[in-house]
N, C-alpha and C. Protein backbone atom coordinates (compact mmCIF):
# COMPACT_ATOMS: atom_id res chain seq x y z
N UNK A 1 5.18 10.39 30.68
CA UNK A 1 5.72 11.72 30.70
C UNK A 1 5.67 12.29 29.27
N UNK A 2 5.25 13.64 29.18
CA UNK A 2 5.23 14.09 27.57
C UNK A 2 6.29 14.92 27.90
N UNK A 3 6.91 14.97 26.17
CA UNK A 3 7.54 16.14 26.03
C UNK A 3 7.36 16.78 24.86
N UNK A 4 8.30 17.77 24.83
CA UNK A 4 7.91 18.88 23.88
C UNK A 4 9.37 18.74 22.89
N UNK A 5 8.81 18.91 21.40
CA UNK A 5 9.62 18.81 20.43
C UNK A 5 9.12 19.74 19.62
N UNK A 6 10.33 20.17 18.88
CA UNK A 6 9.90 21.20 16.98
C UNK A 6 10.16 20.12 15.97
N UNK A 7 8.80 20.06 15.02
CA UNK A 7 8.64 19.55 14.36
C UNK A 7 8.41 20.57 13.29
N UNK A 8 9.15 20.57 11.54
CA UNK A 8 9.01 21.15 10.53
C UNK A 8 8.02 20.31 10.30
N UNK A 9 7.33 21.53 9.48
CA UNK A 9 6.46 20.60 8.52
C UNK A 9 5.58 21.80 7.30
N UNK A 10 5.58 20.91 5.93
CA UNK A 10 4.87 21.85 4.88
C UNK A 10 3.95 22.96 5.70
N UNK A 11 3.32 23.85 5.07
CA UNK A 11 2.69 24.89 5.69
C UNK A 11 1.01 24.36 4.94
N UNK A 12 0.78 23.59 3.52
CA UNK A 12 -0.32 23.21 3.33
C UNK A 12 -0.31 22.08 4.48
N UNK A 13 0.44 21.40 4.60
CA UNK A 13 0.09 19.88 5.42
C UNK A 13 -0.12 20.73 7.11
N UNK A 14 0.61 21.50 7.78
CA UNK A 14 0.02 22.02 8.54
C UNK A 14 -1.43 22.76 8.83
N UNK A 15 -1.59 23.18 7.70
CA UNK A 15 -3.06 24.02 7.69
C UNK A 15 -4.15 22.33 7.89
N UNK A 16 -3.51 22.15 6.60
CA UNK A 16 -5.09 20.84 6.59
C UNK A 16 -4.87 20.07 8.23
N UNK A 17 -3.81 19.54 8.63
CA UNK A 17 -3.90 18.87 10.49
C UNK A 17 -4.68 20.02 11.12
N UNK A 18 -4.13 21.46 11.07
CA UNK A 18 -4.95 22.35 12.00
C UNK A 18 -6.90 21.53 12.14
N UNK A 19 -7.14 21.69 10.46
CA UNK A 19 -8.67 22.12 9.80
C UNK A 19 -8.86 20.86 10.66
N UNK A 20 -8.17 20.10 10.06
CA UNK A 20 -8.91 18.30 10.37
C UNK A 20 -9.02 18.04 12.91
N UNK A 21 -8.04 18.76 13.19
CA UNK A 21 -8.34 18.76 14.22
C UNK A 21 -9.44 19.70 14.75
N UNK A 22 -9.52 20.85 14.20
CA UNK A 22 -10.57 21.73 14.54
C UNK A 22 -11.88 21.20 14.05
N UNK A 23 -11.97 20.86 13.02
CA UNK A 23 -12.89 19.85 12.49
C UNK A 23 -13.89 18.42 13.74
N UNK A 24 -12.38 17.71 14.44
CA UNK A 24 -13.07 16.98 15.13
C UNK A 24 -12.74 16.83 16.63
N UNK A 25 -13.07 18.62 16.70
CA UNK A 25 -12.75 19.14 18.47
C UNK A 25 -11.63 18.57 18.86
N UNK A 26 -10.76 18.39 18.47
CA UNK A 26 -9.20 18.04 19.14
C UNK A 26 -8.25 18.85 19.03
N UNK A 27 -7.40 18.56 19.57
CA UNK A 27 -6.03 19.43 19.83
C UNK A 27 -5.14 19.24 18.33
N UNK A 28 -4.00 19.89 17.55
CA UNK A 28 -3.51 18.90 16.68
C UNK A 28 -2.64 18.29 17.42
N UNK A 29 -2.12 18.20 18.33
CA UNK A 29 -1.18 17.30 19.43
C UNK A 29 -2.11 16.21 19.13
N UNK A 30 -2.74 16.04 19.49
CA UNK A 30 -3.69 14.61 19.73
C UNK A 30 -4.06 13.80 18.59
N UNK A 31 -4.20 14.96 17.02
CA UNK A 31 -4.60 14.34 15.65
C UNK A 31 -2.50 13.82 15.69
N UNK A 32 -1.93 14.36 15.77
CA UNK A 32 -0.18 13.74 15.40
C UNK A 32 -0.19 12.41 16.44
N UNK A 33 -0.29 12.69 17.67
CA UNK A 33 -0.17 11.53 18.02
C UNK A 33 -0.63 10.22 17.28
N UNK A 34 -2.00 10.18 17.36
CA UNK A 34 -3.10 9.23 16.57
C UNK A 34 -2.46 8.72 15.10
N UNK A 35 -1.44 9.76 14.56
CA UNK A 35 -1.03 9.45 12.91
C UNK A 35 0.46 8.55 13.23
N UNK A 36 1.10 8.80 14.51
CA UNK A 36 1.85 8.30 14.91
C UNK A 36 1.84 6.82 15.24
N UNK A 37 0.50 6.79 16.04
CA UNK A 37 0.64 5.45 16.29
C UNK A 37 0.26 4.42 15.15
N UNK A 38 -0.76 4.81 14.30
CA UNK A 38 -1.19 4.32 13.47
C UNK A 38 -0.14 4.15 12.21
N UNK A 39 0.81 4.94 12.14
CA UNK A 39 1.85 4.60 11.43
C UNK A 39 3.05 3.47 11.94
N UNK A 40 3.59 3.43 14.03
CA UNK A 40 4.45 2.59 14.06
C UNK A 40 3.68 1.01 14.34
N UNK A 41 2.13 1.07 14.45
CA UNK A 41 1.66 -0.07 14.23
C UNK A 41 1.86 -0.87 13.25
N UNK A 42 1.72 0.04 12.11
CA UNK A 42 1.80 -1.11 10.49
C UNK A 42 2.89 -2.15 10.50
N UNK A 43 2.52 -2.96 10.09
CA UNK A 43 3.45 -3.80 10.11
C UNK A 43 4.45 -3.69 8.92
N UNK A 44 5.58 -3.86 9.17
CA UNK A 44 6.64 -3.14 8.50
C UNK A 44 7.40 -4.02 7.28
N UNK A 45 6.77 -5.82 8.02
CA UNK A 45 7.44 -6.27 7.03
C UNK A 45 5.98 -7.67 6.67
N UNK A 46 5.45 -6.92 5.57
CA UNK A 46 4.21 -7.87 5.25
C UNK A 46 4.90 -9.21 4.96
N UNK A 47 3.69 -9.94 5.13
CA UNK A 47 4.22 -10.95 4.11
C UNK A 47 4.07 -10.62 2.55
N UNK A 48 5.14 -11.60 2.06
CA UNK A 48 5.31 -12.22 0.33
C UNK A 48 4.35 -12.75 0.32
N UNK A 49 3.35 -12.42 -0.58
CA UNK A 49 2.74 -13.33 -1.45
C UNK A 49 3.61 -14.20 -2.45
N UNK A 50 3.19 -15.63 -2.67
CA UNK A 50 4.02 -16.52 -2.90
C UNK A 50 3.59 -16.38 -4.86
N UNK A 51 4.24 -15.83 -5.81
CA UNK A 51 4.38 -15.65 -7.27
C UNK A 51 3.58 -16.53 -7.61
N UNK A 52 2.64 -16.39 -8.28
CA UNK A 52 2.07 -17.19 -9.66
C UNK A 52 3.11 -17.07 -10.69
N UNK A 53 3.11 -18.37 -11.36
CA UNK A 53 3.98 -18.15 -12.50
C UNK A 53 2.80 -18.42 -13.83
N UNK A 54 3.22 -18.15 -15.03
CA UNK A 54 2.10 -18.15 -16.27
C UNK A 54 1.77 -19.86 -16.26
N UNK A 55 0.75 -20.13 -16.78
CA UNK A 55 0.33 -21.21 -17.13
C UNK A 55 0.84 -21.91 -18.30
N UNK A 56 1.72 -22.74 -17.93
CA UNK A 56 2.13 -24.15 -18.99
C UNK A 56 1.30 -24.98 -19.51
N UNK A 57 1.07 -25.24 -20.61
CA UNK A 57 0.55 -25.89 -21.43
C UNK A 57 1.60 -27.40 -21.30
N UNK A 58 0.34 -28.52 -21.04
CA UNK A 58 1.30 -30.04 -20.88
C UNK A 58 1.49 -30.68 -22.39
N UNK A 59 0.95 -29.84 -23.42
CA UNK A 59 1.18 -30.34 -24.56
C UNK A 59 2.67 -30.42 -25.15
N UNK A 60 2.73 -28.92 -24.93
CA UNK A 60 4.01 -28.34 -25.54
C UNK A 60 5.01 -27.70 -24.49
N UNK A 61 4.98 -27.63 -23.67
CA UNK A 61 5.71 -27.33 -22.37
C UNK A 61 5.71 -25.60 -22.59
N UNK A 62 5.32 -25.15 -22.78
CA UNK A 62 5.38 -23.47 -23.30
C UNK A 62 4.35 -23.03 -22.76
N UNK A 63 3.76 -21.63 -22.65
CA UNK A 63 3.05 -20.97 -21.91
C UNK A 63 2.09 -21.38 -23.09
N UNK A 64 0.42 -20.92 -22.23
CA UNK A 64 -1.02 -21.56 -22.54
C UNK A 64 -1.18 -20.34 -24.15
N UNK A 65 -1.72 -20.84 -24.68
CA UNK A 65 -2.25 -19.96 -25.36
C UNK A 65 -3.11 -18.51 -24.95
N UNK A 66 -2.38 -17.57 -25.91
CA UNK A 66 -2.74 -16.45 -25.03
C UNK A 66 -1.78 -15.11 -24.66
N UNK A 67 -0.75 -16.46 -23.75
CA UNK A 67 -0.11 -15.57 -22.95
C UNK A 67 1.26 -15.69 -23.54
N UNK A 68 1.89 -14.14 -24.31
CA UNK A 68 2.90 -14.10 -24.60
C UNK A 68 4.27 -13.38 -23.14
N UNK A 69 5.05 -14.00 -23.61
CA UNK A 69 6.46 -13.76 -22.51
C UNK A 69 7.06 -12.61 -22.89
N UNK A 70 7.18 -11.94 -23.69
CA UNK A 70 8.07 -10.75 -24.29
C UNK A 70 6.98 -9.73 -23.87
N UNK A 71 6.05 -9.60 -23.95
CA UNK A 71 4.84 -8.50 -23.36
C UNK A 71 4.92 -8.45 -22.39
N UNK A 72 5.77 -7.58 -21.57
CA UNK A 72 5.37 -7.45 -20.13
C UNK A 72 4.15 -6.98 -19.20
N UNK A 73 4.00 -5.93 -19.74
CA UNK A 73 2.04 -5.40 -20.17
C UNK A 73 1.30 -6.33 -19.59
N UNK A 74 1.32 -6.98 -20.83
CA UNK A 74 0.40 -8.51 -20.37
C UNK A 74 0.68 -9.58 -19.63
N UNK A 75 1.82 -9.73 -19.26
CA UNK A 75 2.04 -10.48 -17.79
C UNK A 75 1.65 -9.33 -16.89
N UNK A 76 2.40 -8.48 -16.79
CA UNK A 76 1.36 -7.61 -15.58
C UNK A 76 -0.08 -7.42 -15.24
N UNK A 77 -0.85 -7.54 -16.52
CA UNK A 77 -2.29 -7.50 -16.18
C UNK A 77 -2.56 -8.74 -15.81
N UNK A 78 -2.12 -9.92 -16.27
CA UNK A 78 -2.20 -11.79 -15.63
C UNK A 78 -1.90 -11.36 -14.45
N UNK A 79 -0.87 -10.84 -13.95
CA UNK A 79 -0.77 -10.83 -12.50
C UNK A 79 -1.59 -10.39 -11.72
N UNK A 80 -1.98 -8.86 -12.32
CA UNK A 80 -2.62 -7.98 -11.49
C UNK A 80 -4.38 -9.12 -11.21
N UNK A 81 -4.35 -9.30 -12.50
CA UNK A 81 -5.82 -10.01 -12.06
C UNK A 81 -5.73 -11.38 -11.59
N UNK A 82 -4.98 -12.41 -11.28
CA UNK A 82 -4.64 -13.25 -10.35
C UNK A 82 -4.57 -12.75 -8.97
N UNK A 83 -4.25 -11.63 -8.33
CA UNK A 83 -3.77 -10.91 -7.34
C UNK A 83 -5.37 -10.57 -6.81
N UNK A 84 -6.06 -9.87 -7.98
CA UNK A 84 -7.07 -9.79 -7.57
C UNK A 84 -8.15 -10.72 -6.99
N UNK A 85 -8.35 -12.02 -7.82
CA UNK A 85 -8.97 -13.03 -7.90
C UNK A 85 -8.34 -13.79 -6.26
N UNK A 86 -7.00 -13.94 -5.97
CA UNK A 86 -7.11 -14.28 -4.52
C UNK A 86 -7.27 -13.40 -3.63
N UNK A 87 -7.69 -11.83 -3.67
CA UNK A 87 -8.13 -11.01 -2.50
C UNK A 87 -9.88 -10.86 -2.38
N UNK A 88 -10.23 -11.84 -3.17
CA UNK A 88 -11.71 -12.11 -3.34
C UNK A 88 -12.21 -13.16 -2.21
């Protein structure tokens, strides 16, 4: 059974749903639906990726050469490119 609801919405974000449904012969009823479902599909609660922590050095028990702890910067880019390296 459908029903009928008022939905606000921006007047640019309305124009562009109009374009994009007129665009691909549909109704915009039919482009909202489609954004609907595709939105309560996502899964809402990903998984955690399980933390890398910095690399210890077994010499000195302290992080590897390199990688300073007070730079957050640069732990963030270690991360970011660890992060990357397992979506490879």
């Amino acid at each position: 059974m459908t029903e009928r609801t008022t939905v606000r919405l921006l007047e640019d974000l309305l124009r562009l749903a109009r374009r994009k449904a007129a665009a691909e012969r549909r109704t915009l009823t039919s482009l909202i639906e489609d954004g609907l479902r595709l939105v309560l599909s996502e899964d809402r609660n990903p998984r955690k990726s399980k933390r890398l922590l910095p690399r210890v050095s077994r010499a000195s028990g302290g992080p590897m050469p390199g990688i300073e702890l007070t730079d957050f910067s640069a732990l963030q880019e270690i991360d970011d490119l660890d992060s990357i390296r397992r979506t490879k």
